[in-house]
Protein backbone atom coordinates (compact mmCIF):
# COMPACT_ATOMS: atom_id res chain seq x y z
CA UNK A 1 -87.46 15.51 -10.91
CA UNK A 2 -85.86 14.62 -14.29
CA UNK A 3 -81.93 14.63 -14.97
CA UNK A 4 -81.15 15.70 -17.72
CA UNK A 5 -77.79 15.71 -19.77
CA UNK A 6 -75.92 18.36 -21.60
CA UNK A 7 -75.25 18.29 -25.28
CA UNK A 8 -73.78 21.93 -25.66
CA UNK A 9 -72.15 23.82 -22.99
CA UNK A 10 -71.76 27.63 -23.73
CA UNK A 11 -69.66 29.93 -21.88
CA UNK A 12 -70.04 33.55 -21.65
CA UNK A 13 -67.29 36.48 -21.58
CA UNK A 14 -66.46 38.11 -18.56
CA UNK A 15 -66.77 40.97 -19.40
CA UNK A 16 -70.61 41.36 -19.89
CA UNK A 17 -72.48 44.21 -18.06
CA UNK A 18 -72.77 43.45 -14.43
CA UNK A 19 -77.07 43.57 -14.58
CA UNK A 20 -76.82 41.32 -17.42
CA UNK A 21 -74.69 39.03 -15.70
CA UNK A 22 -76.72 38.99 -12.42
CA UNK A 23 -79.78 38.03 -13.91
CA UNK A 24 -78.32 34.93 -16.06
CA UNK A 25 -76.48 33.91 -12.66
CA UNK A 26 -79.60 31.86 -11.63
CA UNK A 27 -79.43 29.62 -14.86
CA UNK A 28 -76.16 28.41 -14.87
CA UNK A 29 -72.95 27.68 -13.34
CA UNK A 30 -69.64 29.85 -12.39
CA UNK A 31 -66.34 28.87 -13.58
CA UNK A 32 -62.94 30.37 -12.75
CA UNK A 33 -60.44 31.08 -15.93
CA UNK A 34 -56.61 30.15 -15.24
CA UNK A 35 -56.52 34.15 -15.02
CA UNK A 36 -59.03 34.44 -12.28
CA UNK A 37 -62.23 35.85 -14.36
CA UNK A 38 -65.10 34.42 -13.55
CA UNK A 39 -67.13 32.96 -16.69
CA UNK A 40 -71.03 31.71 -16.64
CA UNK A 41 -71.39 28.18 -17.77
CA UNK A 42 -74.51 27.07 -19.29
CA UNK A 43 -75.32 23.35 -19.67
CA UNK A 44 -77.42 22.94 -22.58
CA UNK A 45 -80.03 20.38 -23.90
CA UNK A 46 -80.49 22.38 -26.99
CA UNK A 47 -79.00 25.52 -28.84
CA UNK A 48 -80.43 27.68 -31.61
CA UNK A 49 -77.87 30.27 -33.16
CA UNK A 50 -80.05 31.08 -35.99
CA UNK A 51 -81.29 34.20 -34.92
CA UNK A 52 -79.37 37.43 -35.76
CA UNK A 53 -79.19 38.86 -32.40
CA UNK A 54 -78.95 35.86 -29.85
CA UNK A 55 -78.15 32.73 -29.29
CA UNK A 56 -81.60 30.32 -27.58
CA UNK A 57 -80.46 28.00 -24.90
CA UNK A 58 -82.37 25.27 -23.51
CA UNK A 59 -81.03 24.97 -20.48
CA UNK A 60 -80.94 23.90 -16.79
CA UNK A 61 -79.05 24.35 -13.38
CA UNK A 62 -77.96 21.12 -11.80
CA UNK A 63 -79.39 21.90 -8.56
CA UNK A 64 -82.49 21.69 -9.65
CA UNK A 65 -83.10 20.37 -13.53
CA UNK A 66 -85.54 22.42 -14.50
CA UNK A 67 -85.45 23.29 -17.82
CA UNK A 68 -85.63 26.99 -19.11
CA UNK A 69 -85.08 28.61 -22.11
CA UNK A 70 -82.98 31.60 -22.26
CA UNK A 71 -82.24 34.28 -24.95
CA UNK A 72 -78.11 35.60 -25.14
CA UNK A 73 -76.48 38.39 -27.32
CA UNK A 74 -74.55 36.53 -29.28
CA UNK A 75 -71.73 38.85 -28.86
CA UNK A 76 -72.13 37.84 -24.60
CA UNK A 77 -70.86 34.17 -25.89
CA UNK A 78 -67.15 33.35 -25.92
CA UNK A 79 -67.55 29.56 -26.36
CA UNK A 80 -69.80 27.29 -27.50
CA UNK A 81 -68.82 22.97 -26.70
CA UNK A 82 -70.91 20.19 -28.16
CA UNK A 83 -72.92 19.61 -31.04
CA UNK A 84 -75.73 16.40 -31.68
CA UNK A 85 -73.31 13.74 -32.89
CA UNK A 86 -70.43 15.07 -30.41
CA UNK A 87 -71.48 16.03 -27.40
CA UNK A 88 -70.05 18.14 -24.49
CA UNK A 89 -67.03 15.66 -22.28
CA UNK A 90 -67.36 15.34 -18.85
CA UNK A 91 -71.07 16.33 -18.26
């Protein structure tokens, strides 16, 4: 298995549909806000915002590594963290 290491880490609102959120549950991580909302984490190899509608992540789970890519409304994302020459802290 190959580790890999996050350059971006994007976090999406709370407030997307719960179907929506249940399926990208299996690619990333949970985090708790300091209000109690629960976000989805995504650590992130690679990033494409170019697109009109969505946002491309290459991206992985740390329980396993495996890389996927996955396809996000761009109005789902609340943050975005990293870039090439800085990337994310603490990962």
């Amino acid at each position: 298995m190959q580790s890999h290491s996050p350059t971006y880490s994007v976090v999406l609102r709370s407030d997307i549909p719960a179907r929506e959120r249940e399926f990208f549950i299996g690619f990333c991580c949970e985090i708790t806000s300091p209000q109690g909302a629960s976000l989805l984490h995504f650590l992130c190899t690679k990033i494409d915002v170019s697109h009109h509608s969505y946002i491309e992540m290459e991206t992985f789970h740390p329980s396993d590594q495996e890389l996927s890519i996955v396809r996000v409304p761009h109005n789902f994302v609340l943050l975005i963290l990293g870039s090439e020459e800085r990337p994310s802290i603490g990962f």
